[in-house]
PDB file of N, CA and C in Angstrom:
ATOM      1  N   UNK A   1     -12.577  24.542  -2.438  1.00  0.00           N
ATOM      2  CA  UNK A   1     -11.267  23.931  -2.353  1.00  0.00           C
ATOM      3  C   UNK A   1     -10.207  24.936  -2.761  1.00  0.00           C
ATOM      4  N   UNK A   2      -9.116  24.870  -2.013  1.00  0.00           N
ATOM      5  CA  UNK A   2      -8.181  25.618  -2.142  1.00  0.00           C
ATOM      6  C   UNK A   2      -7.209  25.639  -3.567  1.00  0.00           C
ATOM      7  N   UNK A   3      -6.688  26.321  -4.461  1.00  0.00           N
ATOM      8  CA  UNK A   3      -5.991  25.928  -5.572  1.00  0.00           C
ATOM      9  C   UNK A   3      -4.987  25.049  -5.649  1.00  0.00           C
ATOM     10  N   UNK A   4      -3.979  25.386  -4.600  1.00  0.00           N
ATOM     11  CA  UNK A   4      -3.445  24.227  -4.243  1.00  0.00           C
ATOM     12  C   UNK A   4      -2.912  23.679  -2.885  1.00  0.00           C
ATOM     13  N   UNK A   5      -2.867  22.392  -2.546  1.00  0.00           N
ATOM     14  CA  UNK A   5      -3.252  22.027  -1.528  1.00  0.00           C
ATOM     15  C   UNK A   5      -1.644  21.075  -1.121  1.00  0.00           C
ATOM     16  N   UNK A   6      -0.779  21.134  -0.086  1.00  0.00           N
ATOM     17  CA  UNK A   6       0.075  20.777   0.070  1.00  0.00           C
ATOM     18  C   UNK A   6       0.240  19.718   1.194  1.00  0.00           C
ATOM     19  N   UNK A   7       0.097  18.255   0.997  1.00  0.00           N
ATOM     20  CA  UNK A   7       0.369  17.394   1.420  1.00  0.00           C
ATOM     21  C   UNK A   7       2.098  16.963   2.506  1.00  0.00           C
ATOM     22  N   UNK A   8       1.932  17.203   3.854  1.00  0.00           N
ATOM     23  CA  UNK A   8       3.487  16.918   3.945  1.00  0.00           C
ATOM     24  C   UNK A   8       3.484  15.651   4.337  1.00  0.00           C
ATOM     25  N   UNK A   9       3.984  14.784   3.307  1.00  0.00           N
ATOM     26  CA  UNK A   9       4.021  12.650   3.962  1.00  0.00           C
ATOM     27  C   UNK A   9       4.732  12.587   4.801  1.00  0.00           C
ATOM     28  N   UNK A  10       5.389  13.346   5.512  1.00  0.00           N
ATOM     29  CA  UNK A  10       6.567  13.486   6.432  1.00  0.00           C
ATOM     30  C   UNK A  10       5.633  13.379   7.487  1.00  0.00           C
ATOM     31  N   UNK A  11       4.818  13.933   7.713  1.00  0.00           N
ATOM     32  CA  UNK A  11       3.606  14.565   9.003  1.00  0.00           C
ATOM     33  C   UNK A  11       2.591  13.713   9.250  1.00  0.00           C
ATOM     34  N   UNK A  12       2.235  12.681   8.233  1.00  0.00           N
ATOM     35  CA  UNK A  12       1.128  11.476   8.159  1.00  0.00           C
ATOM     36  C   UNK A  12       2.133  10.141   9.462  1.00  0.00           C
ATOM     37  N   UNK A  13       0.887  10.769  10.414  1.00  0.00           N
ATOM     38  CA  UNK A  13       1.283   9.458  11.034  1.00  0.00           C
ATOM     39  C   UNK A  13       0.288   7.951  11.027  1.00  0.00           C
ATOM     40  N   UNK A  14       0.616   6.751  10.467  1.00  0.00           N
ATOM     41  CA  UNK A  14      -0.385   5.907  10.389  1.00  0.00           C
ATOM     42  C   UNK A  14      -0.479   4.911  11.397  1.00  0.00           C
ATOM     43  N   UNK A  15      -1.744   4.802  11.808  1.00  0.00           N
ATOM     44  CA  UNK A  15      -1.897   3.568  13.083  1.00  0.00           C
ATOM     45  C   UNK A  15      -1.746   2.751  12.823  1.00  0.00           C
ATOM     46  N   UNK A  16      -1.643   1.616  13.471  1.00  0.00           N
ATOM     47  CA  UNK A  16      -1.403   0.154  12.743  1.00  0.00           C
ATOM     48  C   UNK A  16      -1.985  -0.870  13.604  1.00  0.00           C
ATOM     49  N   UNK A  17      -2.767  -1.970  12.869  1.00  0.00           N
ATOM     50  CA  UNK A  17      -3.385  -2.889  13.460  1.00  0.00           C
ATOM     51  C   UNK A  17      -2.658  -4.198  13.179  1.00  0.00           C
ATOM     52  N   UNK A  18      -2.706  -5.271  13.762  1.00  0.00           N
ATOM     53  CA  UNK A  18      -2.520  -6.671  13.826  1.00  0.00           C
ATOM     54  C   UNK A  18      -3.597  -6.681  12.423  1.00  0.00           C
ATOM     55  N   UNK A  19      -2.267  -7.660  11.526  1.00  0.00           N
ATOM     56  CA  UNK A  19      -3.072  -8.033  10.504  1.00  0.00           C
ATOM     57  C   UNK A  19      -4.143  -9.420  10.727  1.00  0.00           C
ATOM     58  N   UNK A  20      -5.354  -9.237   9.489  1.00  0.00           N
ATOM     59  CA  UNK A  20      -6.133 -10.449  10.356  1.00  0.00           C
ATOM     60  C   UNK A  20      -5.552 -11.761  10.057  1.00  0.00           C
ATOM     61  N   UNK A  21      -5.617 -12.757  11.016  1.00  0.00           N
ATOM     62  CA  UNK A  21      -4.829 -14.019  11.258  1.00  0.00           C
ATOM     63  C   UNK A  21      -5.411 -14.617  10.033  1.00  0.00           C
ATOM     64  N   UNK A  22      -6.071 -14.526   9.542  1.00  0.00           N
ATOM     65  CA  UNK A  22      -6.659 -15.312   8.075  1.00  0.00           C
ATOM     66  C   UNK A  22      -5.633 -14.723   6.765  1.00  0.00           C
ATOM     67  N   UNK A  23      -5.265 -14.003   6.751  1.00  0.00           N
ATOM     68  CA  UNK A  23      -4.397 -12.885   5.760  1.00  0.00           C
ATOM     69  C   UNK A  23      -2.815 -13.291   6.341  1.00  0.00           C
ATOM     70  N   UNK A  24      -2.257 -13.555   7.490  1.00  0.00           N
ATOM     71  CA  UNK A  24      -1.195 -13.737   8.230  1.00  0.00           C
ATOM     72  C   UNK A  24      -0.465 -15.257   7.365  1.00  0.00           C
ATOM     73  N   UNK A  25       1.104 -14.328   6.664  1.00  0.00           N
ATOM     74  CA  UNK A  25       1.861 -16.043   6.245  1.00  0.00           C
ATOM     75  C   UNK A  25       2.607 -16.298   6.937  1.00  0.00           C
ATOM     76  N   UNK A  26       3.406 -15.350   7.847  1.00  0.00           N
ATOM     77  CA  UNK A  26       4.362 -15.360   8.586  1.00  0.00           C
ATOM     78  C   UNK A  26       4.377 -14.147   9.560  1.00  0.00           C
ATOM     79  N   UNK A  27       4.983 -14.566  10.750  1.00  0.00           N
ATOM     80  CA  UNK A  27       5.149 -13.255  11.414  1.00  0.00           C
ATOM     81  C   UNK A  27       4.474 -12.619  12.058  1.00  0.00           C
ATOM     82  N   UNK A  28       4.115 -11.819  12.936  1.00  0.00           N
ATOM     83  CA  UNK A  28       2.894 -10.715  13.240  1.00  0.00           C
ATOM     84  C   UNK A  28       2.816  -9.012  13.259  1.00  0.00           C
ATOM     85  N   UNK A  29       2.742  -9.073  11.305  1.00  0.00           N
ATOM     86  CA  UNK A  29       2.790  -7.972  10.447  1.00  0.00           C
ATOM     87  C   UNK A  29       1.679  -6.822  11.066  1.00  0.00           C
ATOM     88  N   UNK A  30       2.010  -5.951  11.475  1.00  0.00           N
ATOM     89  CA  UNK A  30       1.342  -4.898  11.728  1.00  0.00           C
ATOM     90  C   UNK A  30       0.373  -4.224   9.940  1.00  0.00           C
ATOM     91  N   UNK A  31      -0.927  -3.437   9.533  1.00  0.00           N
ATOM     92  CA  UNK A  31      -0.626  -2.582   8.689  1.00  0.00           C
ATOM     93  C   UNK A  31      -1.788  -1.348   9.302  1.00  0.00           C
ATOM     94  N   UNK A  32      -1.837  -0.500   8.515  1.00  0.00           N
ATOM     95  CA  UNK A  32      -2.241   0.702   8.962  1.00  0.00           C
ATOM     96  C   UNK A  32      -2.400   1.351   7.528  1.00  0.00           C
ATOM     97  N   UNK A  33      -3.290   2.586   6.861  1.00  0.00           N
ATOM     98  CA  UNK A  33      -3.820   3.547   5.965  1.00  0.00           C
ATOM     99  C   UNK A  33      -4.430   4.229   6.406  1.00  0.00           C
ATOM    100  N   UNK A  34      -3.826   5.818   6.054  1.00  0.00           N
ATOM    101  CA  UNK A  34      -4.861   6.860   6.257  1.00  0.00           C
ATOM    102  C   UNK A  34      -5.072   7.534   4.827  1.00  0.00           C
ATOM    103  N   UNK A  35      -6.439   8.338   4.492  1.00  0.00           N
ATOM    104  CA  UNK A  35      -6.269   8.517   3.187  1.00  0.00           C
ATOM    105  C   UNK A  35      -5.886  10.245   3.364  1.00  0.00           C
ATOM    106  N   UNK A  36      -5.225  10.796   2.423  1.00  0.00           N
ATOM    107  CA  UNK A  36      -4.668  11.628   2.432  1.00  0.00           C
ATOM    108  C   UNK A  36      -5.628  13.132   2.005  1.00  0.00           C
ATOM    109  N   UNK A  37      -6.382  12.530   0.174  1.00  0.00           N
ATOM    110  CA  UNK A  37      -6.735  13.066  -0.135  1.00  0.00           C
ATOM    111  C   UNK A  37      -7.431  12.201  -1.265  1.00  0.00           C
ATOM    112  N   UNK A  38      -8.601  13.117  -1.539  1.00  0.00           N
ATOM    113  CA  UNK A  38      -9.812  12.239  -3.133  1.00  0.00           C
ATOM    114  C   UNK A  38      -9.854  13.340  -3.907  1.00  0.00           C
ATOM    115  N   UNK A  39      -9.595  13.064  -5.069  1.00  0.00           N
ATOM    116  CA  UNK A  39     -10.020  13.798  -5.928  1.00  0.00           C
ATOM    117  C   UNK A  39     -11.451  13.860  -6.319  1.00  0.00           C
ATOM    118  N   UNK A  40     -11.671  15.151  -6.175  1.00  0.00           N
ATOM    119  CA  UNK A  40     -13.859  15.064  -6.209  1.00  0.00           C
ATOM    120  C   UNK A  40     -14.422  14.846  -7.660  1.00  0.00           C
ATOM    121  N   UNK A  41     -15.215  13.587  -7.491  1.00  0.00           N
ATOM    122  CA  UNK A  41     -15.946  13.666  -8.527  1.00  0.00           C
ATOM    123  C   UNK A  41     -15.356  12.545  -9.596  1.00  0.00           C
ATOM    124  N   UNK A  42     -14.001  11.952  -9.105  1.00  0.00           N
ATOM    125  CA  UNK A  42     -13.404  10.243  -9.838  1.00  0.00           C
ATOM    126  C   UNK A  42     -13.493   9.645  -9.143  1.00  0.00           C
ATOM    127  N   UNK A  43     -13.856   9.577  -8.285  1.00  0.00           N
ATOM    128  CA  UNK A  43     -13.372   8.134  -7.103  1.00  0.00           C
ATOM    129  C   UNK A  43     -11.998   8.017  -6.976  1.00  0.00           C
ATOM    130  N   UNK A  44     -11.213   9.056  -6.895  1.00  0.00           N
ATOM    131  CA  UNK A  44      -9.799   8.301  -7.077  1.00  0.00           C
ATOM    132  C   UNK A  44      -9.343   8.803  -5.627  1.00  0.00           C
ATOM    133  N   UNK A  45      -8.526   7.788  -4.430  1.00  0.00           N
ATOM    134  CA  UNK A  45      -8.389   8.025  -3.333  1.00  0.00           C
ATOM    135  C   UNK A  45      -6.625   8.021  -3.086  1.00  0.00           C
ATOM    136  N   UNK A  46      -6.514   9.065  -2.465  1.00  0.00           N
ATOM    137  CA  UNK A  46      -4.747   8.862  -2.722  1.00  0.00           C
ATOM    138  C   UNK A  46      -4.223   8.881  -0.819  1.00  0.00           C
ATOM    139  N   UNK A  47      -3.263   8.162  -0.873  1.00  0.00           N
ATOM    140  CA  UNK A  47      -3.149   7.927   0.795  1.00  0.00           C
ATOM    141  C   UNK A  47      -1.688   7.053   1.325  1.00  0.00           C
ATOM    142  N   UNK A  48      -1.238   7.041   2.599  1.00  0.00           N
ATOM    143  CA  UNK A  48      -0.543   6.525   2.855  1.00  0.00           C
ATOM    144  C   UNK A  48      -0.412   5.441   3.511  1.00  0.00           C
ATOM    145  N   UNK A  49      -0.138   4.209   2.845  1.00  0.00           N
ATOM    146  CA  UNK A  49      -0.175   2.377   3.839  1.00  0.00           C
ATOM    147  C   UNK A  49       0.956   2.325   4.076  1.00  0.00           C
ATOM    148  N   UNK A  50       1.008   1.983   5.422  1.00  0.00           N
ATOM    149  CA  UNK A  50       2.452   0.823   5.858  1.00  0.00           C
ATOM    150  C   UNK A  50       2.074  -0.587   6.404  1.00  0.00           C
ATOM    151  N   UNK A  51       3.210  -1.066   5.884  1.00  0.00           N
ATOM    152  CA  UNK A  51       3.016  -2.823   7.058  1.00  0.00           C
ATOM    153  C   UNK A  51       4.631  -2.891   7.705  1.00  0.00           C
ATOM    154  N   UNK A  52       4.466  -3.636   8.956  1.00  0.00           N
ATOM    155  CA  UNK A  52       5.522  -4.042   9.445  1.00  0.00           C
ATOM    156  C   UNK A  52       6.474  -5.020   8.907  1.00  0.00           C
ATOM    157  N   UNK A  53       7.436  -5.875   9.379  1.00  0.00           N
ATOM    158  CA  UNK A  53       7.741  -6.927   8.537  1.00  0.00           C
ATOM    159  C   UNK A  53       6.953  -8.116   9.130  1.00  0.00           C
ATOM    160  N   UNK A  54       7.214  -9.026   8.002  1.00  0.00           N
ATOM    161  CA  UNK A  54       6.087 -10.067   8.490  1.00  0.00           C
ATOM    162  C   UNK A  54       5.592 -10.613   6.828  1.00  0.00           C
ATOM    163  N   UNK A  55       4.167 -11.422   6.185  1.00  0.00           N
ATOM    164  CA  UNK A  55       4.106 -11.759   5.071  1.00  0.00           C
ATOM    165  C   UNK A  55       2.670 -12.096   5.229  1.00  0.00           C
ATOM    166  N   UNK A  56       1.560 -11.301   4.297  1.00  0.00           N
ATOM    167  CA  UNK A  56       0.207 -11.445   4.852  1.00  0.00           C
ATOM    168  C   UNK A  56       0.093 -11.768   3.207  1.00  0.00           C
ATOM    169  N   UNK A  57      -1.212 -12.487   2.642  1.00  0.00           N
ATOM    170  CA  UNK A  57      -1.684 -12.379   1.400  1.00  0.00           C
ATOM    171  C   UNK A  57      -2.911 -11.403   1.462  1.00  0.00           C
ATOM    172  N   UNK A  58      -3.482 -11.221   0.735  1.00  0.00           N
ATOM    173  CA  UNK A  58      -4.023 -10.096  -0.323  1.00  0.00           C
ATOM    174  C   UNK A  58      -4.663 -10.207  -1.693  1.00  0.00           C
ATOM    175  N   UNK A  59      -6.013  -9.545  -1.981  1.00  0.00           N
ATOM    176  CA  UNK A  59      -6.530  -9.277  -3.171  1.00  0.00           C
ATOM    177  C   UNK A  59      -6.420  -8.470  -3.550  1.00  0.00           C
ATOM    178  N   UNK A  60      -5.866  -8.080  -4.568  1.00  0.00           N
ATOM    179  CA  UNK A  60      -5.622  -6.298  -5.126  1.00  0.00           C
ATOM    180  C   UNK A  60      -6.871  -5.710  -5.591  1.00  0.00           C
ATOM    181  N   UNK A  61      -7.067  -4.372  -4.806  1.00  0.00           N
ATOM    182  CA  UNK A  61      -7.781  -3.425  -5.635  1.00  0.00           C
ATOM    183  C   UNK A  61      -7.188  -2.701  -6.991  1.00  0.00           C
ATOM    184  N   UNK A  62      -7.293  -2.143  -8.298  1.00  0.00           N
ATOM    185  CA  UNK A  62      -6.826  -1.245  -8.909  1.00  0.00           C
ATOM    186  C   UNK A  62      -6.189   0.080  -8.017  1.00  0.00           C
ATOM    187  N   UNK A  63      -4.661  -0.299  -8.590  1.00  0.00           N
ATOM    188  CA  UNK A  63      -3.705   0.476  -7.539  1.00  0.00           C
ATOM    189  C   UNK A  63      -2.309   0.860  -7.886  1.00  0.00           C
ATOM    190  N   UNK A  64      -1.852   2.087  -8.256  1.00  0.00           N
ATOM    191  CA  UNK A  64      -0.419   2.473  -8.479  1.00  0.00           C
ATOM    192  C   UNK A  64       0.125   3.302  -7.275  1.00  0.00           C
ATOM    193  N   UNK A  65       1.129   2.712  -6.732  1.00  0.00           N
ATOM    194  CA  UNK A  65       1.782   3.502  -5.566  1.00  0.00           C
ATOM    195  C   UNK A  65       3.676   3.587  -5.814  1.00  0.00           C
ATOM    196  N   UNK A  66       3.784   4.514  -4.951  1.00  0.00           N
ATOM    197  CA  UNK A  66       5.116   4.637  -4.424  1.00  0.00           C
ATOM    198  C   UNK A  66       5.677   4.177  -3.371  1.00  0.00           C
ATOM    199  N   UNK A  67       6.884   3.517  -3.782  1.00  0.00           N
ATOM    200  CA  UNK A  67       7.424   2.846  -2.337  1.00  0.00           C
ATOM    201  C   UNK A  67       8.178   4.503  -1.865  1.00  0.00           C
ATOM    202  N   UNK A  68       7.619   4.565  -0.776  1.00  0.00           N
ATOM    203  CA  UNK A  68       8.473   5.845   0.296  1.00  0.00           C
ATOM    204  C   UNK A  68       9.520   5.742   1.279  1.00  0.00           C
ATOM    205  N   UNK A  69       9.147   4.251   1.335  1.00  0.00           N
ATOM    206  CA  UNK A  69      10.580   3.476   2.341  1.00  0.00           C
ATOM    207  C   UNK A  69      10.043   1.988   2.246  1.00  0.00           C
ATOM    208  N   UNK A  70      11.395   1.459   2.731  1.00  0.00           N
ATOM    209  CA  UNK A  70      11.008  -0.152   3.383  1.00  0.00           C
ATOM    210  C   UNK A  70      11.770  -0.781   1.934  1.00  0.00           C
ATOM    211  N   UNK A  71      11.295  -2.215   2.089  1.00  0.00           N
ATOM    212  CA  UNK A  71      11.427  -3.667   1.047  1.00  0.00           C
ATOM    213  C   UNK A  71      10.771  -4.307   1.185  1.00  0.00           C
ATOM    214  N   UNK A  72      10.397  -5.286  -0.167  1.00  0.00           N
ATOM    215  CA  UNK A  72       9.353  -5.880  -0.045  1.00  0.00           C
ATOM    216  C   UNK A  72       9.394  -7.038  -0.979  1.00  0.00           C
ATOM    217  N   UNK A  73       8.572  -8.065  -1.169  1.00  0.00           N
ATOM    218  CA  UNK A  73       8.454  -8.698  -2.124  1.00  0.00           C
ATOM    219  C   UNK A  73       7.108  -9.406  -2.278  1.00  0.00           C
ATOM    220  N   UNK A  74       6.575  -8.984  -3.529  1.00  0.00           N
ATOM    221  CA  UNK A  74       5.199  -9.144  -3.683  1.00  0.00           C
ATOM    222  C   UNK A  74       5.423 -10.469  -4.318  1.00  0.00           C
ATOM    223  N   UNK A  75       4.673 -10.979  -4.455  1.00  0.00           N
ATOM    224  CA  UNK A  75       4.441 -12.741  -5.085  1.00  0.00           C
ATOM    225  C   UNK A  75       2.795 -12.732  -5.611  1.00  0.00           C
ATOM    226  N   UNK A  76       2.948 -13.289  -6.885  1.00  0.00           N
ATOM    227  CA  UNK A  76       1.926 -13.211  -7.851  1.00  0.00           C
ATOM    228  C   UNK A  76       1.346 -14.763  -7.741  1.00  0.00           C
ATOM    229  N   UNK A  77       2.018 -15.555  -7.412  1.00  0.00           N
ATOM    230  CA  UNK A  77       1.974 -17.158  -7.730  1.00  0.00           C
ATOM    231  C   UNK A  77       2.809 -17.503  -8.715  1.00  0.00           C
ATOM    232  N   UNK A  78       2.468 -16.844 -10.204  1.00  0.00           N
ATOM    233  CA  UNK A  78       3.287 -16.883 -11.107  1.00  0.00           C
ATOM    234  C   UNK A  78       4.687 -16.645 -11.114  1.00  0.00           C
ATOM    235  N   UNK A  79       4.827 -15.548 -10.149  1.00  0.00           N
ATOM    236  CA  UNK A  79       6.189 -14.337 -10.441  1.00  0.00           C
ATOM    237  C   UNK A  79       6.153 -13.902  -9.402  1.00  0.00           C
ATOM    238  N   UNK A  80       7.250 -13.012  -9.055  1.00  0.00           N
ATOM    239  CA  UNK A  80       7.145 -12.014  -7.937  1.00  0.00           C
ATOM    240  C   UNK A  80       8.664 -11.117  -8.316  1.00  0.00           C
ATOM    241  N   UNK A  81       8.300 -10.125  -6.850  1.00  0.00           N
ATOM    242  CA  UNK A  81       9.046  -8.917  -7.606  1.00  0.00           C
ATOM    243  C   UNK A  81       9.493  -8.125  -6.644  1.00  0.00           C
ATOM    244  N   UNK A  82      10.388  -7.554  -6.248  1.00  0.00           N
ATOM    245  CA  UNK A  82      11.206  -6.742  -4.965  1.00  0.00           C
ATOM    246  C   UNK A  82      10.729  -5.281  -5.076  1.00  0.00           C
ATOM    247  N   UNK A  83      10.263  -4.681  -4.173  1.00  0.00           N
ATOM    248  CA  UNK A  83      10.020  -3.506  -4.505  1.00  0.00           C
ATOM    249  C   UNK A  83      11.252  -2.877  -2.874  1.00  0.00           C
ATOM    250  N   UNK A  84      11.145  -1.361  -3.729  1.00  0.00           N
ATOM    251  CA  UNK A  84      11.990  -1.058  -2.542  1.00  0.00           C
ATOM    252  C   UNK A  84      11.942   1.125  -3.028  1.00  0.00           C
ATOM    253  N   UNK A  85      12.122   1.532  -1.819  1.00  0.00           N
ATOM    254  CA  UNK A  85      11.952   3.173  -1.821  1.00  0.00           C
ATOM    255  C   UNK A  85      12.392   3.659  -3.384  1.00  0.00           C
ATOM    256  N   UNK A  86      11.203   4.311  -4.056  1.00  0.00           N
ATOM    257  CA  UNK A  86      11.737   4.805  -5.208  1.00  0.00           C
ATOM    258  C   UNK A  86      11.016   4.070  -6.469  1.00  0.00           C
ATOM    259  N   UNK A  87      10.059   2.925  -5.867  1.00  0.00           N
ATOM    260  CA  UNK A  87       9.278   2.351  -7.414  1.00  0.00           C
ATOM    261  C   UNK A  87       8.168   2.426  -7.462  1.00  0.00           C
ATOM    262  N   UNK A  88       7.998   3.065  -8.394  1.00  0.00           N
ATOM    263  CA  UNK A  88       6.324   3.131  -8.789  1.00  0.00           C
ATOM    264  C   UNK A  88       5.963   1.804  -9.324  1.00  0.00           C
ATOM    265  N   UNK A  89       4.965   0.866  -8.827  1.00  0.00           N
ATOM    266  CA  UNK A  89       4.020  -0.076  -8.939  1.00  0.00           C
ATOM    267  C   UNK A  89       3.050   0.107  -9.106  1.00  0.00           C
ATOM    268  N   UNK A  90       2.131  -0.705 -10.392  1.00  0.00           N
ATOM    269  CA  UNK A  90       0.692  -0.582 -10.334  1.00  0.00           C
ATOM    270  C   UNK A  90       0.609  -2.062 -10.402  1.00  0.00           C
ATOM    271  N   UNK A  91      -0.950  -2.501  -9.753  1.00  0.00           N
ATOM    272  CA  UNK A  91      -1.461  -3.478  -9.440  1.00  0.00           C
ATOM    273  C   UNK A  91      -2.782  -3.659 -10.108  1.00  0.00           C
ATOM    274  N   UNK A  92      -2.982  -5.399 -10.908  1.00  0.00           N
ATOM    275  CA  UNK A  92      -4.130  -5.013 -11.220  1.00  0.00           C
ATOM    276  C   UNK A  92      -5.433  -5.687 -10.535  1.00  0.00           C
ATOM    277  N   UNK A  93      -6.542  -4.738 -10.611  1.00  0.00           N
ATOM    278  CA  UNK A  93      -7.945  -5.218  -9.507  1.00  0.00           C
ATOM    279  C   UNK A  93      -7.888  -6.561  -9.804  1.00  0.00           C
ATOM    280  N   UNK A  94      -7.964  -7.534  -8.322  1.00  0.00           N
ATOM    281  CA  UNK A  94      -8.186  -8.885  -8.547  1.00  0.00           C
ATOM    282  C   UNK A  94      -6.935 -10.255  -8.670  1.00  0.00           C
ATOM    283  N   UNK A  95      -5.770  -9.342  -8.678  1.00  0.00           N
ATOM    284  CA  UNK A  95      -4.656 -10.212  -8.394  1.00  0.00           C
ATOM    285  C   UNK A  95      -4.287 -10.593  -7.211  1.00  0.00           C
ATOM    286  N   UNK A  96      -4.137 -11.768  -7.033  1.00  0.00           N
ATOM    287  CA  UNK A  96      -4.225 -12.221  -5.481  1.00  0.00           C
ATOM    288  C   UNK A  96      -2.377 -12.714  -5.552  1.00  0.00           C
ATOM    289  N   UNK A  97      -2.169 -12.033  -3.989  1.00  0.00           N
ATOM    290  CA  UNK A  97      -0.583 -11.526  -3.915  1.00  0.00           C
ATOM    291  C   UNK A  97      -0.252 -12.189  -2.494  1.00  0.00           C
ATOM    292  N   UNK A  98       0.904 -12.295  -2.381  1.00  0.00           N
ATOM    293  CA  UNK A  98       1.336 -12.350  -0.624  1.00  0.00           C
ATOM    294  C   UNK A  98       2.348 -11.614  -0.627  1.00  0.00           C
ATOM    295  N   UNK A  99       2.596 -10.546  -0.030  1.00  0.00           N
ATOM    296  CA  UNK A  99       3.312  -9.169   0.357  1.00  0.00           C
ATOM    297  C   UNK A  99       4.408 -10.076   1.440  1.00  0.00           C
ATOM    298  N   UNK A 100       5.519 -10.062   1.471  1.00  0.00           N
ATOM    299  CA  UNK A 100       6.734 -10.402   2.041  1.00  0.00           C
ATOM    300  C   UNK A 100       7.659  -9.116   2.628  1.00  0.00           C
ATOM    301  N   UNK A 101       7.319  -7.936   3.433  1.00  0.00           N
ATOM    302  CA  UNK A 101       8.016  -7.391   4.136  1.00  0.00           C
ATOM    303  C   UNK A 101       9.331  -7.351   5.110  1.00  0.00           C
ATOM    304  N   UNK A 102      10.092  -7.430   4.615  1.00  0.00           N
ATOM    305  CA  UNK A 102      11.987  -7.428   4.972  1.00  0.00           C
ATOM    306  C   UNK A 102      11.905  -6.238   5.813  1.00  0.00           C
ATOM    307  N   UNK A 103      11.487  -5.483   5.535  1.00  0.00           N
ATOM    308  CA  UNK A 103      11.694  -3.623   5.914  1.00  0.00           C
ATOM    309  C   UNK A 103      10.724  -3.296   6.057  1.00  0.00           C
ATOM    310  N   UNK A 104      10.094  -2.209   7.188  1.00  0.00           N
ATOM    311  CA  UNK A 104       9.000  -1.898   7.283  1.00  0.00           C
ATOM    312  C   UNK A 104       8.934  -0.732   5.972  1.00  0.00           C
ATOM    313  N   UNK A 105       7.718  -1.090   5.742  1.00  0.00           N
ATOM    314  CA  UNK A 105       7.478  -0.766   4.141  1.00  0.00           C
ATOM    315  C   UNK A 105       6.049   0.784   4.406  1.00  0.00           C
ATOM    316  N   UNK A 106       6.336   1.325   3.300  1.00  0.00           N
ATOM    317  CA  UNK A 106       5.838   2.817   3.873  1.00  0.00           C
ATOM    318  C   UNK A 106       5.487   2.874   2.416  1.00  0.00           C
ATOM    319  N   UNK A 107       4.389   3.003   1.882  1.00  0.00           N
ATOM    320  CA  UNK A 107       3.671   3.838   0.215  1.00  0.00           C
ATOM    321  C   UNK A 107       2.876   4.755   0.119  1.00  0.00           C
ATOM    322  N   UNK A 108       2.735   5.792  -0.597  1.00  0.00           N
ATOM    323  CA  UNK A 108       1.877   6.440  -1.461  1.00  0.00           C
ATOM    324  C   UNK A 108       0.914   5.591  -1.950  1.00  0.00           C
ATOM    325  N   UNK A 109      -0.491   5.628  -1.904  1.00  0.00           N
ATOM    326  CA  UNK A 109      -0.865   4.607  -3.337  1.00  0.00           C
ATOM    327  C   UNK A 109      -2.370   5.527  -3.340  1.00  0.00           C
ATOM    328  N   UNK A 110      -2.533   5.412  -4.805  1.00  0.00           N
ATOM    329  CA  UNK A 110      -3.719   5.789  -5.406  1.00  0.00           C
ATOM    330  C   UNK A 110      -4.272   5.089  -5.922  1.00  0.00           C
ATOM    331  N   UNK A 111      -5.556   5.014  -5.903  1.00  0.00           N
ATOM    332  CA  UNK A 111      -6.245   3.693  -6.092  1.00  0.00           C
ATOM    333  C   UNK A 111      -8.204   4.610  -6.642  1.00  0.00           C
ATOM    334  N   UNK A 112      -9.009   3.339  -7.089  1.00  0.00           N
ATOM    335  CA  UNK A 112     -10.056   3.973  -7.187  1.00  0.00           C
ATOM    336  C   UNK A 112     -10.272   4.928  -8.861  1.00  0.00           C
ATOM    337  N   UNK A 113     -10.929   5.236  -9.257  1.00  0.00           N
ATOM    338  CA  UNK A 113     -11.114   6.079 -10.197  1.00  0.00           C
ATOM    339  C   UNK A 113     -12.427   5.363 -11.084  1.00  0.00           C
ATOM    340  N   UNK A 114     -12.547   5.475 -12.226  1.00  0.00           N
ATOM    341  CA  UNK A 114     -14.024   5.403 -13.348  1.00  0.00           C
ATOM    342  C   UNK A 114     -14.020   3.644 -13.406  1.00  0.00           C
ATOM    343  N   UNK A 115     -14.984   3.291 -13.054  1.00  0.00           N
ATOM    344  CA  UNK A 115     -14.810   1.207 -13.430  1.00  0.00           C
ATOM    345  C   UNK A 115     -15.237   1.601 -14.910  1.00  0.00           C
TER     346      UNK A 115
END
């Protein structure tokens, strides 16, 4: 491996699938992930997701990302919370969410590492 290794997120283009109609709250939210890069030897996987707008639910894996673009609003049941270009979020494994996309929404997220 090279010493250091330069990622351009500018250059990541991600495909995007029809989310599955079981996951679907509203809308017909596109999402898409490619992984970028793993660090060898943690499990830790770092990569770029987008979704379209639209509102799918979700189980969280253990996960801190960057919003890179878009808006959003995650919903806990309890709470919920606006995210938007510029916030670091972590998520914890096992929280079940419904993602509310205003803006097509674009992250960083790293996920994975020691259980």
């Amino acid at each position: 491996m090279e010493p250091v290794a330069v990622y351009r997120l500018a250059d990541v283009t991600v495909d995007h699938e029809p989310s599955h109609p079981d996951e679907v709250v509203a809308g017909e939210p596109t999402t898409g992930a490619v992984t970028v890069t793993t660090l060898d030897g943690l499990g830790v996987e770092i990569g770029v997701w987008e979704m379209s707008t639209g509102a799918v639910r979700d189980v969280e894996a253990e996960e801190a990302f960057l919003v890179l673009s878009g808006r959003a609003t995650i919903e806990t049941g309890a709470s919920s919370v606006t995210v938007q270009r510029g916030d670091v979020v972590r998520l914890a494994e096992g929280t079940k969410t419904v993602w509310t996309v205003t803006e097509p929404l674009r992250k960083l997220y790293i996920t994975g590492g020691p259980s």
